[in-house]
PDB file of N, CA and C in Angstrom:
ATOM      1  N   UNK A   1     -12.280 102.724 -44.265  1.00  0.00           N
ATOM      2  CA  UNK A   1     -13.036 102.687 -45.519  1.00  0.00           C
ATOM      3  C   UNK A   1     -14.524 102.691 -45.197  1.00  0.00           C
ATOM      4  N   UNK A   2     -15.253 103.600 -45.650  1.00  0.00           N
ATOM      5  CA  UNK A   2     -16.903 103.902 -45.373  1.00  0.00           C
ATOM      6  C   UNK A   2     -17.567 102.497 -46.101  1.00  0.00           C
ATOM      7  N   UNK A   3     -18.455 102.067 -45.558  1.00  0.00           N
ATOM      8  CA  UNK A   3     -19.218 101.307 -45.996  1.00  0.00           C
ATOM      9  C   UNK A   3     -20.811 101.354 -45.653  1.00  0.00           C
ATOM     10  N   UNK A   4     -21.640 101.375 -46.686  1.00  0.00           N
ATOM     11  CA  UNK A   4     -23.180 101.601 -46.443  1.00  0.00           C
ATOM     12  C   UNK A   4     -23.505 101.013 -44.843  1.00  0.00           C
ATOM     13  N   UNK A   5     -24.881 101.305 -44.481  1.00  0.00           N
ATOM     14  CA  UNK A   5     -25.188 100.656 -43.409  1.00  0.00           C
ATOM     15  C   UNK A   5     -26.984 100.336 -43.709  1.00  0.00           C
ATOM     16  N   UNK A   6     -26.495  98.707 -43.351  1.00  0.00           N
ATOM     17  CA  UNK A   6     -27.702  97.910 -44.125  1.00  0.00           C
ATOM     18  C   UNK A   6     -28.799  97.940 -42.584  1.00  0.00           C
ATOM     19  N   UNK A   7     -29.939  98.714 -43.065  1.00  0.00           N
ATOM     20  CA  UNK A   7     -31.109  99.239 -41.881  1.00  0.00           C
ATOM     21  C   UNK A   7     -32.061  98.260 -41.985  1.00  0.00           C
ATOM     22  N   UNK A   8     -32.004  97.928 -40.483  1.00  0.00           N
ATOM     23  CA  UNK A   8     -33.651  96.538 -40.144  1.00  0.00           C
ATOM     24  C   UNK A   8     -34.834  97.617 -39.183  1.00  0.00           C
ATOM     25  N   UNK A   9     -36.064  97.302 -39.293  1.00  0.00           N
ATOM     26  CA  UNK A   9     -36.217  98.338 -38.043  1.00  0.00           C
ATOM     27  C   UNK A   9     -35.811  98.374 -36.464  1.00  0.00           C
ATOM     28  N   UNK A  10     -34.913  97.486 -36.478  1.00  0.00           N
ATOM     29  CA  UNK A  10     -33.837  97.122 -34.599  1.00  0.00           C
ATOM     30  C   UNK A  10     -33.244  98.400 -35.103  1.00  0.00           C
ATOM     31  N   UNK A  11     -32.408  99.134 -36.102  1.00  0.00           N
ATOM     32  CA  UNK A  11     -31.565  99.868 -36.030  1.00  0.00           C
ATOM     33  C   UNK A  11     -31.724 101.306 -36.755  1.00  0.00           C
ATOM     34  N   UNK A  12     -32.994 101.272 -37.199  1.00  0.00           N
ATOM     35  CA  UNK A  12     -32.686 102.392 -38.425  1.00  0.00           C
ATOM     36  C   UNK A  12     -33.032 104.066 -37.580  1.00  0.00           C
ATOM     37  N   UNK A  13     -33.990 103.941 -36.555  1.00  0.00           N
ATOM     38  CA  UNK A  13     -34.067 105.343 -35.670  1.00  0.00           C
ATOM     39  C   UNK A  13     -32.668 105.695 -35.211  1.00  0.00           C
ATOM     40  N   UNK A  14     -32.541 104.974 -34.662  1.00  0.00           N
ATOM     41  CA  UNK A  14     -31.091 104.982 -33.954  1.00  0.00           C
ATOM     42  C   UNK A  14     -30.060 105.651 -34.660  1.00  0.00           C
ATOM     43  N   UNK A  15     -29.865 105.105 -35.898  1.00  0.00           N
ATOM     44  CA  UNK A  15     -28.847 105.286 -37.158  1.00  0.00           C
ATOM     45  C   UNK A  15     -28.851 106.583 -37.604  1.00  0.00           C
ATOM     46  N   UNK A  16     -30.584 106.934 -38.038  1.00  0.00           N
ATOM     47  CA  UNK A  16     -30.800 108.224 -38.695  1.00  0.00           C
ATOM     48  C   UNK A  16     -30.787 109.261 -37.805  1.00  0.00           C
ATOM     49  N   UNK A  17     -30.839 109.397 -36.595  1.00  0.00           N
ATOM     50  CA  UNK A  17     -31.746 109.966 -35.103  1.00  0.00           C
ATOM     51  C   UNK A  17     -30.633 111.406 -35.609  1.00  0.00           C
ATOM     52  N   UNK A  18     -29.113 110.959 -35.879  1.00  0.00           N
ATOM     53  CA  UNK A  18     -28.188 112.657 -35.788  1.00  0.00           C
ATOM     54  C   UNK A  18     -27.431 112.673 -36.822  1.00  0.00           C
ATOM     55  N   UNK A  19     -27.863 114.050 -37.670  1.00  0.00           N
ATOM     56  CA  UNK A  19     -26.687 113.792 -38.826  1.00  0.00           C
ATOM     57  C   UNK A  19     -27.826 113.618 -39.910  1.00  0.00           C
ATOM     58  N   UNK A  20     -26.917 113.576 -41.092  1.00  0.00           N
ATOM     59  CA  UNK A  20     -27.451 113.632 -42.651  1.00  0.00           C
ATOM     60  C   UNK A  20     -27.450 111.936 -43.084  1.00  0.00           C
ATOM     61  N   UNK A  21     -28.463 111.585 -43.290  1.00  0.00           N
ATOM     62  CA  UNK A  21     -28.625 110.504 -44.328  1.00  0.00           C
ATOM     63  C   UNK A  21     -29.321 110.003 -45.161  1.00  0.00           C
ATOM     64  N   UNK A  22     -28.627 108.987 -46.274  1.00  0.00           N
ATOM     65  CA  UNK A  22     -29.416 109.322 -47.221  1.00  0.00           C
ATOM     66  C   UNK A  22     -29.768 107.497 -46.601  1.00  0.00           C
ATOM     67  N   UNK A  23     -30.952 106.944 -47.518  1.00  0.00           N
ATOM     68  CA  UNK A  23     -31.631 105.774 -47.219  1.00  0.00           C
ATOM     69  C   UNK A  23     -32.246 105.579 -48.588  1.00  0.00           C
ATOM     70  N   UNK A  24     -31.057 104.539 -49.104  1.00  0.00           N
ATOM     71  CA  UNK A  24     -31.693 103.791 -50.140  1.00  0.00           C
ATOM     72  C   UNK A  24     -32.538 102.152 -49.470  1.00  0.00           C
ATOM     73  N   UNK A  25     -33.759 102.562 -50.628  1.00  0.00           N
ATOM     74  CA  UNK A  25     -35.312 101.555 -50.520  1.00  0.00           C
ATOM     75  C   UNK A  25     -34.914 100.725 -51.712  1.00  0.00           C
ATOM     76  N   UNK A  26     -34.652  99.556 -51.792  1.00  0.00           N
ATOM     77  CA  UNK A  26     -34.182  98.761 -52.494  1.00  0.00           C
ATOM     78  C   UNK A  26     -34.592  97.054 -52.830  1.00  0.00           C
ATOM     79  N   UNK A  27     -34.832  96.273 -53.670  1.00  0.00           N
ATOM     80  CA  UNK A  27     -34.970  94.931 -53.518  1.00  0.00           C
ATOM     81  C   UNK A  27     -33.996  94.369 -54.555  1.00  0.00           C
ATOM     82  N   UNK A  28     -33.613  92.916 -54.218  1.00  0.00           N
ATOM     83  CA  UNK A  28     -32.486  92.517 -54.705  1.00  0.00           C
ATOM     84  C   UNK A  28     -32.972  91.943 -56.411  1.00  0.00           C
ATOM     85  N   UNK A  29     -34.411  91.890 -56.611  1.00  0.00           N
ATOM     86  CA  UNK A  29     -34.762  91.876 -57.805  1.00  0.00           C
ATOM     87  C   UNK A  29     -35.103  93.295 -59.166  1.00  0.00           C
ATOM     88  N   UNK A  30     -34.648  94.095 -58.024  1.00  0.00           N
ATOM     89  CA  UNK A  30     -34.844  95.258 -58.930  1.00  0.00           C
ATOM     90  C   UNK A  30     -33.887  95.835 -59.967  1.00  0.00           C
ATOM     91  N   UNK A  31     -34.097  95.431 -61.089  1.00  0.00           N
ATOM     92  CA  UNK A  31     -32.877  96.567 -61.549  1.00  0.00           C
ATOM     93  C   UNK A  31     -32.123  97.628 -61.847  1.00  0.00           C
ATOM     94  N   UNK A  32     -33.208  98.683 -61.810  1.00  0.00           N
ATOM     95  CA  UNK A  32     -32.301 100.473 -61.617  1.00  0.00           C
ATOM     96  C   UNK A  32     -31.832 100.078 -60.020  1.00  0.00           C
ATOM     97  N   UNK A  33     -32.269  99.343 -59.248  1.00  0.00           N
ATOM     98  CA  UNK A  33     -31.755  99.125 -57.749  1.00  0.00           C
ATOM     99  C   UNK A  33     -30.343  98.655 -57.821  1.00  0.00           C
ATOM    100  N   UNK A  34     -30.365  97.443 -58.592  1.00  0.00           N
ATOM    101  CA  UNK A  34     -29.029  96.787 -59.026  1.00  0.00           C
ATOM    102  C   UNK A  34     -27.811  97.915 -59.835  1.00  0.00           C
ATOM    103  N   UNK A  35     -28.614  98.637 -60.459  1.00  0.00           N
ATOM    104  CA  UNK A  35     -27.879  99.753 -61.237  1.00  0.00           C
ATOM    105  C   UNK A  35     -27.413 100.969 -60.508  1.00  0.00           C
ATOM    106  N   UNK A  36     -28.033 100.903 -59.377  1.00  0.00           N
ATOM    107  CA  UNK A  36     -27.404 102.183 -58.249  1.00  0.00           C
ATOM    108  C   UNK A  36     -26.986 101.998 -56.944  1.00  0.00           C
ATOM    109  N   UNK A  37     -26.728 100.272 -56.969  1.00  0.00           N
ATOM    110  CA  UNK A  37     -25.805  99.649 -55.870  1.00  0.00           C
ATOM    111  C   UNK A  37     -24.498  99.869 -55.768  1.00  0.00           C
ATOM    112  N   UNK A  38     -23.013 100.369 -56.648  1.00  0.00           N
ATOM    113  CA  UNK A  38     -22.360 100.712 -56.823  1.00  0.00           C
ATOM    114  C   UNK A  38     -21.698 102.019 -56.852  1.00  0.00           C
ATOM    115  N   UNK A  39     -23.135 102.792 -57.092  1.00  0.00           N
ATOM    116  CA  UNK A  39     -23.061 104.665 -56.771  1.00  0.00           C
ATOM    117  C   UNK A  39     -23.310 104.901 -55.188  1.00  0.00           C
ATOM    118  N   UNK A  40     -24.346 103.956 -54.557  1.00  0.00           N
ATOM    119  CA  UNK A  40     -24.583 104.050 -52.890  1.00  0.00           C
ATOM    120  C   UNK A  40     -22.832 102.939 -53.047  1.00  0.00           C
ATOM    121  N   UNK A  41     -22.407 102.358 -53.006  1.00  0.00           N
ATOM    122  CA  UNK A  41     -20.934 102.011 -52.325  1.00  0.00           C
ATOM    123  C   UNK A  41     -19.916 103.222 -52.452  1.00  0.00           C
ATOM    124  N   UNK A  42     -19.930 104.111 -53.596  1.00  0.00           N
ATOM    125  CA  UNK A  42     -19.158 105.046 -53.842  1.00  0.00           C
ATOM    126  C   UNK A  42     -19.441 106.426 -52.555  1.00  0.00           C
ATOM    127  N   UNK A  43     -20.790 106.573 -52.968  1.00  0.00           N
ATOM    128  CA  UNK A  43     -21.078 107.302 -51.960  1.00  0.00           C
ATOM    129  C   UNK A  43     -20.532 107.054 -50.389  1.00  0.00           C
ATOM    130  N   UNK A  44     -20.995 105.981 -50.106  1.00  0.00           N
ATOM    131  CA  UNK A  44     -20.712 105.674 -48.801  1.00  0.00           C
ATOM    132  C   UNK A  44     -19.165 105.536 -48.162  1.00  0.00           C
ATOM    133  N   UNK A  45     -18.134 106.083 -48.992  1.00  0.00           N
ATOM    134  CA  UNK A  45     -16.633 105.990 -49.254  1.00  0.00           C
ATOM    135  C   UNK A  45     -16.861 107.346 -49.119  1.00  0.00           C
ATOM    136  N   UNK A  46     -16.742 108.301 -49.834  1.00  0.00           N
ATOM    137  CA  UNK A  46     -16.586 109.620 -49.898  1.00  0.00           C
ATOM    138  C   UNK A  46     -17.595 110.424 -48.945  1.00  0.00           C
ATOM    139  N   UNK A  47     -18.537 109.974 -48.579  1.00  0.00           N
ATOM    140  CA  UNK A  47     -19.058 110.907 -47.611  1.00  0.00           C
ATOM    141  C   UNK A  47     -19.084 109.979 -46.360  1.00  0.00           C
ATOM    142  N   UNK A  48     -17.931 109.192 -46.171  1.00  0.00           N
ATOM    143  CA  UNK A  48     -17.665 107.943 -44.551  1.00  0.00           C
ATOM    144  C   UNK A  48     -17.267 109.225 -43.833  1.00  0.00           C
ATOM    145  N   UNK A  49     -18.092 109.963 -42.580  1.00  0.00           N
ATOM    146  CA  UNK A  49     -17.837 110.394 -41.268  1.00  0.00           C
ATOM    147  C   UNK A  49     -18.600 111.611 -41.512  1.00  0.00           C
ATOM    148  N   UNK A  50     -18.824 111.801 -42.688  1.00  0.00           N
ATOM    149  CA  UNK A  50     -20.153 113.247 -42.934  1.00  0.00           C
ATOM    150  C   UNK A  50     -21.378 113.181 -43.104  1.00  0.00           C
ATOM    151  N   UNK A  51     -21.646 111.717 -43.559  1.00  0.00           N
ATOM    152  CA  UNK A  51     -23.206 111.366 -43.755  1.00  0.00           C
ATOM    153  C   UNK A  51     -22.953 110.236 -42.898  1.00  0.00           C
ATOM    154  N   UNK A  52     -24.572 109.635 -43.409  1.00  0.00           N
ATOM    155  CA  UNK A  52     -24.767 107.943 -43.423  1.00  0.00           C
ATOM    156  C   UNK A  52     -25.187 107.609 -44.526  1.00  0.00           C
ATOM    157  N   UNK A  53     -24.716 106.365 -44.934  1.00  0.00           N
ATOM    158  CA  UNK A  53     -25.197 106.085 -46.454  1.00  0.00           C
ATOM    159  C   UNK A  53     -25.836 104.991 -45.875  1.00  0.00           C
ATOM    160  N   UNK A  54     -26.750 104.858 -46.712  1.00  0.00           N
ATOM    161  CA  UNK A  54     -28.181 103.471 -45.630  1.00  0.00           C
ATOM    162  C   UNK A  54     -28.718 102.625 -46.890  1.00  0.00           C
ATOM    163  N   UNK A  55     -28.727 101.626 -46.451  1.00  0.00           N
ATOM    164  CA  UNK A  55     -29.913 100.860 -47.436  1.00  0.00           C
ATOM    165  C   UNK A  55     -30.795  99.811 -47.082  1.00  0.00           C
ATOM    166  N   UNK A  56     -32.299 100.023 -47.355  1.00  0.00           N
ATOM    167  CA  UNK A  56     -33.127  99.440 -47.082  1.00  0.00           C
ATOM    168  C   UNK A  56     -33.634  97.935 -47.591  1.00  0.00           C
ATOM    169  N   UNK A  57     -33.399  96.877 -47.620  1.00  0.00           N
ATOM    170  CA  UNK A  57     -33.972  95.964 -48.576  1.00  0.00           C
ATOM    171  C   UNK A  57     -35.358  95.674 -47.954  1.00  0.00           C
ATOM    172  N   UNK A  58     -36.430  96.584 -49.230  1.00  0.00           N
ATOM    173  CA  UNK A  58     -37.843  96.272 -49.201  1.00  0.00           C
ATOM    174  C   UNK A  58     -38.469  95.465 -48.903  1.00  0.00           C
ATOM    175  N   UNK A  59     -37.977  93.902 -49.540  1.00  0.00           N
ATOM    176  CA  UNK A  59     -38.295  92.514 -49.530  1.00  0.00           C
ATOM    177  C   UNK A  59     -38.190  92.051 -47.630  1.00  0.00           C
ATOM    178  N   UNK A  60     -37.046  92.327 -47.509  1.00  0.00           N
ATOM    179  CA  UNK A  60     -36.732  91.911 -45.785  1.00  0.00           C
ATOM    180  C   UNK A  60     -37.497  92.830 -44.926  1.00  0.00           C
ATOM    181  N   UNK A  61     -37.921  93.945 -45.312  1.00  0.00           N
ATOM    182  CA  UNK A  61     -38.107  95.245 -44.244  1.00  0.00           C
ATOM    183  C   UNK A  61     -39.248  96.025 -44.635  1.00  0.00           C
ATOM    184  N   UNK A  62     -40.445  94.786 -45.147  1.00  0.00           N
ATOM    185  CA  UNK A  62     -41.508  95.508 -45.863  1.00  0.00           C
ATOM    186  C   UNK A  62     -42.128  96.722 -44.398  1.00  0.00           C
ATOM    187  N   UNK A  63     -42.138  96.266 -43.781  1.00  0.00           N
ATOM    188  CA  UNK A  63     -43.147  97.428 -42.568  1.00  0.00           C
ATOM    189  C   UNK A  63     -42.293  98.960 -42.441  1.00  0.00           C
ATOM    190  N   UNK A  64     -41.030  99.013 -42.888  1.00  0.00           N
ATOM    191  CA  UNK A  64     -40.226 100.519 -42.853  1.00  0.00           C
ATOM    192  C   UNK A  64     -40.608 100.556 -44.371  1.00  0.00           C
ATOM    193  N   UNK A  65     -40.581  99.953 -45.263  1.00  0.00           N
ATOM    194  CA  UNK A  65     -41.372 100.118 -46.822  1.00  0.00           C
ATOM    195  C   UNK A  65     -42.547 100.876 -46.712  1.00  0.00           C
ATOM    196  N   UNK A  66     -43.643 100.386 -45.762  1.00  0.00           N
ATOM    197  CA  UNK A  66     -44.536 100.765 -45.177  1.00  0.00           C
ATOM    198  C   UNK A  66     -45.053 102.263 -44.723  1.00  0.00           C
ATOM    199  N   UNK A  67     -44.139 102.499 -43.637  1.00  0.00           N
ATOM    200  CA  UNK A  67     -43.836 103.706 -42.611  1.00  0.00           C
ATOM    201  C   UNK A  67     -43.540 104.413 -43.663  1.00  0.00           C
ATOM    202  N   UNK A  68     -42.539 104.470 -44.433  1.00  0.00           N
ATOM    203  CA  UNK A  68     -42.348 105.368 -45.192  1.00  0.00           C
ATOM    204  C   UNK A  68     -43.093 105.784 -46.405  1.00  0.00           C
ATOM    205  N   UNK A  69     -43.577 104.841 -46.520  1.00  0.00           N
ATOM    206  CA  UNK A  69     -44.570 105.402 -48.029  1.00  0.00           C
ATOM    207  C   UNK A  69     -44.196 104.937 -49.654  1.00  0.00           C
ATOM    208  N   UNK A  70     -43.339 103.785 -49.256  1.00  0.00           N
ATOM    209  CA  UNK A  70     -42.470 103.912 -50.361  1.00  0.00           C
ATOM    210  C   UNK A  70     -43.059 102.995 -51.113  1.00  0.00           C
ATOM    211  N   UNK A  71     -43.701 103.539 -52.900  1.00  0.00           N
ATOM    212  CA  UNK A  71     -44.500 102.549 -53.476  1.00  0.00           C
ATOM    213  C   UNK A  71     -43.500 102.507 -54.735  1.00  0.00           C
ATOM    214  N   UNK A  72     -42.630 103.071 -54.685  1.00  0.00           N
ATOM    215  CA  UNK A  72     -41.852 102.385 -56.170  1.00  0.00           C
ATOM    216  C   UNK A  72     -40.367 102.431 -55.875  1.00  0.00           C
ATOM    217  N   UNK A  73     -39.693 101.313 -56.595  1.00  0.00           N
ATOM    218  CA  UNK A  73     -38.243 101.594 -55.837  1.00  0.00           C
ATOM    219  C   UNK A  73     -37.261 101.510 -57.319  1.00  0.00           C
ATOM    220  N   UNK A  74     -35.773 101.847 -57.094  1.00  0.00           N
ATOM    221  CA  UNK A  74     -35.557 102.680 -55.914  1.00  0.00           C
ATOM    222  C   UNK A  74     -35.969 103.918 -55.910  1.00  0.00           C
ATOM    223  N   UNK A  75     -36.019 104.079 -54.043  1.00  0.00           N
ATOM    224  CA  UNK A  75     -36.939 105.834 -53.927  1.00  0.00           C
ATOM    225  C   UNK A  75     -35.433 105.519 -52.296  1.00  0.00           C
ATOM    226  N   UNK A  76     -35.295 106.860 -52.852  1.00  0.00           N
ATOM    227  CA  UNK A  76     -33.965 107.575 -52.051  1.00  0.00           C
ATOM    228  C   UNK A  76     -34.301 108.547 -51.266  1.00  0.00           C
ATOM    229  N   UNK A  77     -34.467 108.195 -50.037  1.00  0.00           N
ATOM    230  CA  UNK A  77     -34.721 109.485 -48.655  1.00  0.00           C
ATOM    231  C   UNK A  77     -33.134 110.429 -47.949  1.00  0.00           C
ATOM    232  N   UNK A  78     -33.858 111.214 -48.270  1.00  0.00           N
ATOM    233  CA  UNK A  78     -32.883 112.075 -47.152  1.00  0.00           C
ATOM    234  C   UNK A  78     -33.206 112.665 -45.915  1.00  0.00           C
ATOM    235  N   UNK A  79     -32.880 112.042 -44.862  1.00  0.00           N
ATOM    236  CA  UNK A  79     -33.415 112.464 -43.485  1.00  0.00           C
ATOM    237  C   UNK A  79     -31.881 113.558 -42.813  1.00  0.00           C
ATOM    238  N   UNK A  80     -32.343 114.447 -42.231  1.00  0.00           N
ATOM    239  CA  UNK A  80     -31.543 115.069 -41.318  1.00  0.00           C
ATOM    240  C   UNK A  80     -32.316 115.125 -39.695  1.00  0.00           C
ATOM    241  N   UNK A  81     -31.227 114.486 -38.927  1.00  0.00           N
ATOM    242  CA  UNK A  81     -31.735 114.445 -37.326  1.00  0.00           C
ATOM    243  C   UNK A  81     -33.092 113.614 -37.447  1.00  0.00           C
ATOM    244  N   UNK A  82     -33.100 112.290 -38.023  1.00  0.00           N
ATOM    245  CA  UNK A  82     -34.541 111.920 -38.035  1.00  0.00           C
ATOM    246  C   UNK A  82     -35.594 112.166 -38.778  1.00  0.00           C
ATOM    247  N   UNK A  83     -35.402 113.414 -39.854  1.00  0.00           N
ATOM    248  CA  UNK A  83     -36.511 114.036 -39.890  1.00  0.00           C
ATOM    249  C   UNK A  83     -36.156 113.934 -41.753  1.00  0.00           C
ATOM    250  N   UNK A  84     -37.205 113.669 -42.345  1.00  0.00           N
ATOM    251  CA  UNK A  84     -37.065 113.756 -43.796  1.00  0.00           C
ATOM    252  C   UNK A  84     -36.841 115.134 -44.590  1.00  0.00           C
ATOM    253  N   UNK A  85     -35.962 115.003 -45.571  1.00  0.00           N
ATOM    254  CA  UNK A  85     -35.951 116.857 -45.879  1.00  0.00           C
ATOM    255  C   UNK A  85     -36.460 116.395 -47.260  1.00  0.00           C
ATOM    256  N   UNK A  86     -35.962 115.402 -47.701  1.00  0.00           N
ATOM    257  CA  UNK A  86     -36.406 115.420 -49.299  1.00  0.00           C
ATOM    258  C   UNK A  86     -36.202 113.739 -49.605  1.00  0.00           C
ATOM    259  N   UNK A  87     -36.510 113.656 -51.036  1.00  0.00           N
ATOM    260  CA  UNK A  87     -36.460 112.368 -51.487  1.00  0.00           C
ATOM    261  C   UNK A  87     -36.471 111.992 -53.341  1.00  0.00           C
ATOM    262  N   UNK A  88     -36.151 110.784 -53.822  1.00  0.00           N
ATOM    263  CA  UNK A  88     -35.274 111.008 -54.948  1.00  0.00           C
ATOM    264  C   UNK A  88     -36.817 109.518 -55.221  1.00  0.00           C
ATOM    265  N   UNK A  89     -36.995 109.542 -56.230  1.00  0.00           N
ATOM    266  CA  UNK A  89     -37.669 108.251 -56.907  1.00  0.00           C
ATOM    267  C   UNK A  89     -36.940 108.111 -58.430  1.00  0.00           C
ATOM    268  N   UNK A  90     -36.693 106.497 -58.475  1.00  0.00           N
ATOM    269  CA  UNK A  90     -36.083 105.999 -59.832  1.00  0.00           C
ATOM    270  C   UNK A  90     -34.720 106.449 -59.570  1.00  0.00           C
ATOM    271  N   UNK A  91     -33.358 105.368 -60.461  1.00  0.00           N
ATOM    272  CA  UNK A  91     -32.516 105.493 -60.753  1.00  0.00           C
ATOM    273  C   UNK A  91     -31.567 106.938 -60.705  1.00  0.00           C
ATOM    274  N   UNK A  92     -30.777 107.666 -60.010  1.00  0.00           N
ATOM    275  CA  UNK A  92     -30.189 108.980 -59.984  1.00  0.00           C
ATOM    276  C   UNK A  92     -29.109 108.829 -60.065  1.00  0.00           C
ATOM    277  N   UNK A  93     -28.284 109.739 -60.834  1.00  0.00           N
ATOM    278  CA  UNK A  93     -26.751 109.846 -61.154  1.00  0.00           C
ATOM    279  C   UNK A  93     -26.067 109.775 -59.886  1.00  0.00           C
ATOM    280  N   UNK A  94     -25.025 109.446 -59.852  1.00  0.00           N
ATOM    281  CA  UNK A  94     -23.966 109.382 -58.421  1.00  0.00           C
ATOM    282  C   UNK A  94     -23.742 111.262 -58.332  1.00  0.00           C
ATOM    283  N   UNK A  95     -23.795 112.033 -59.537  1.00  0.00           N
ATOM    284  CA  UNK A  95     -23.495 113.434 -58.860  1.00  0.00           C
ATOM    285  C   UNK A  95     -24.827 113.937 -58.246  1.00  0.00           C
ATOM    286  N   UNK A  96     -26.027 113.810 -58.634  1.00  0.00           N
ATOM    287  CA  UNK A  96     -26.810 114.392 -57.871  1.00  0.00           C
ATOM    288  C   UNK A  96     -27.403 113.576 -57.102  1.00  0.00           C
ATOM    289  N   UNK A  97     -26.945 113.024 -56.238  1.00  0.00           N
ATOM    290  CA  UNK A  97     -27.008 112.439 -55.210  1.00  0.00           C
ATOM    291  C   UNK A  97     -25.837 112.765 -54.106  1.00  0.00           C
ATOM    292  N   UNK A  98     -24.230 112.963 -54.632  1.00  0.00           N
ATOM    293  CA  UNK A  98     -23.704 113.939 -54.144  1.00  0.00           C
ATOM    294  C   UNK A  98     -23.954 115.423 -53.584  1.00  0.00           C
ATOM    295  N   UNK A  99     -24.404 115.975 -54.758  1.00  0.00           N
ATOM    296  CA  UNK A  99     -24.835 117.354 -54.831  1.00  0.00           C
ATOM    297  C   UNK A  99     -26.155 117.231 -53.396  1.00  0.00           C
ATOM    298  N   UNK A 100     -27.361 116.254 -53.216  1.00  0.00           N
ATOM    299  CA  UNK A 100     -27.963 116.350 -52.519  1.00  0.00           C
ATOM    300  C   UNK A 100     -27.329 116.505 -51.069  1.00  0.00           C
ATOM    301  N   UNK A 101     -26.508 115.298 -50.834  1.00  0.00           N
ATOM    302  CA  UNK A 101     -25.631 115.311 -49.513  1.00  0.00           C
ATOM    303  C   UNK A 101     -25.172 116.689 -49.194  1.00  0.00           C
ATOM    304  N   UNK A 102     -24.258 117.273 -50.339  1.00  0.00           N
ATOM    305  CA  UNK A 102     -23.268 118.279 -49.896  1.00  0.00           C
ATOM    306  C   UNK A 102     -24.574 119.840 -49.758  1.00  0.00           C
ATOM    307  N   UNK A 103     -25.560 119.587 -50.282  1.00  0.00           N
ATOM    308  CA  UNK A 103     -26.535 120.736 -49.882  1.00  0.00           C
ATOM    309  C   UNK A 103     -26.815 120.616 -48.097  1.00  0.00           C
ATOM    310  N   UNK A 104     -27.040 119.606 -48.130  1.00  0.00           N
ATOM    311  CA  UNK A 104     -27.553 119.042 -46.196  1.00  0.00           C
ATOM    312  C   UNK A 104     -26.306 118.937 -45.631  1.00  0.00           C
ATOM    313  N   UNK A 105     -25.107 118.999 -45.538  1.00  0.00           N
ATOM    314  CA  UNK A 105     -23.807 118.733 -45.051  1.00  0.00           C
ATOM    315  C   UNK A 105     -23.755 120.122 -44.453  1.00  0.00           C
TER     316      UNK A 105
END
């Protein structure tokens, strides 16, 4: 059973370095965050061994908050091999967030 993978900066190069993933930027007081915690669990089930489904908590991991640029959350990265291809700001449906994966897949 796929399950997200919760990124500190000990692990997140490493994680993203091969392969498609997406990286939700998140805090546990947020609520479109709270509202798209359940679409990243879904996700992370259906695309377990084709992506990485990631999530960032802002609050714990302000300096990758930082690095990345990320001034409003949630803001949804998609890195391939390390490298950012695109990115999602505010609340997004579970299909196009699919649809993003299966474009980079």
């Amino acid at each position: 059973m796929g399950k997200y993978i919760d990124l500190t900066e000990e692990n997140f190069d490493s994680t993203v370095a091969n392969g498609i993933s997406l990286v939700d930027f998140w805090a546990p007081w947020c609520g479109p965050c709270r509202m798209l915690a359940p679409v990243i669990e879904e996700l992370a089930e259906e695309f377990d061994g084709k992506a990485n489904i990631c999530k960032v908590n802002t609050d714990e991991q302000q300096d990758l908050a930082v690095k990345y640029g990320i001034r409003s959350i949630p803001t949804i990265i998609f890195m391939k091999d390390g490298e950012i291809v695109d990115q999602m700001v505010g609340a997004s449906s579970k299909q196009a967030l699919a649809d993003k994966i299966n474009s980079l897949v």
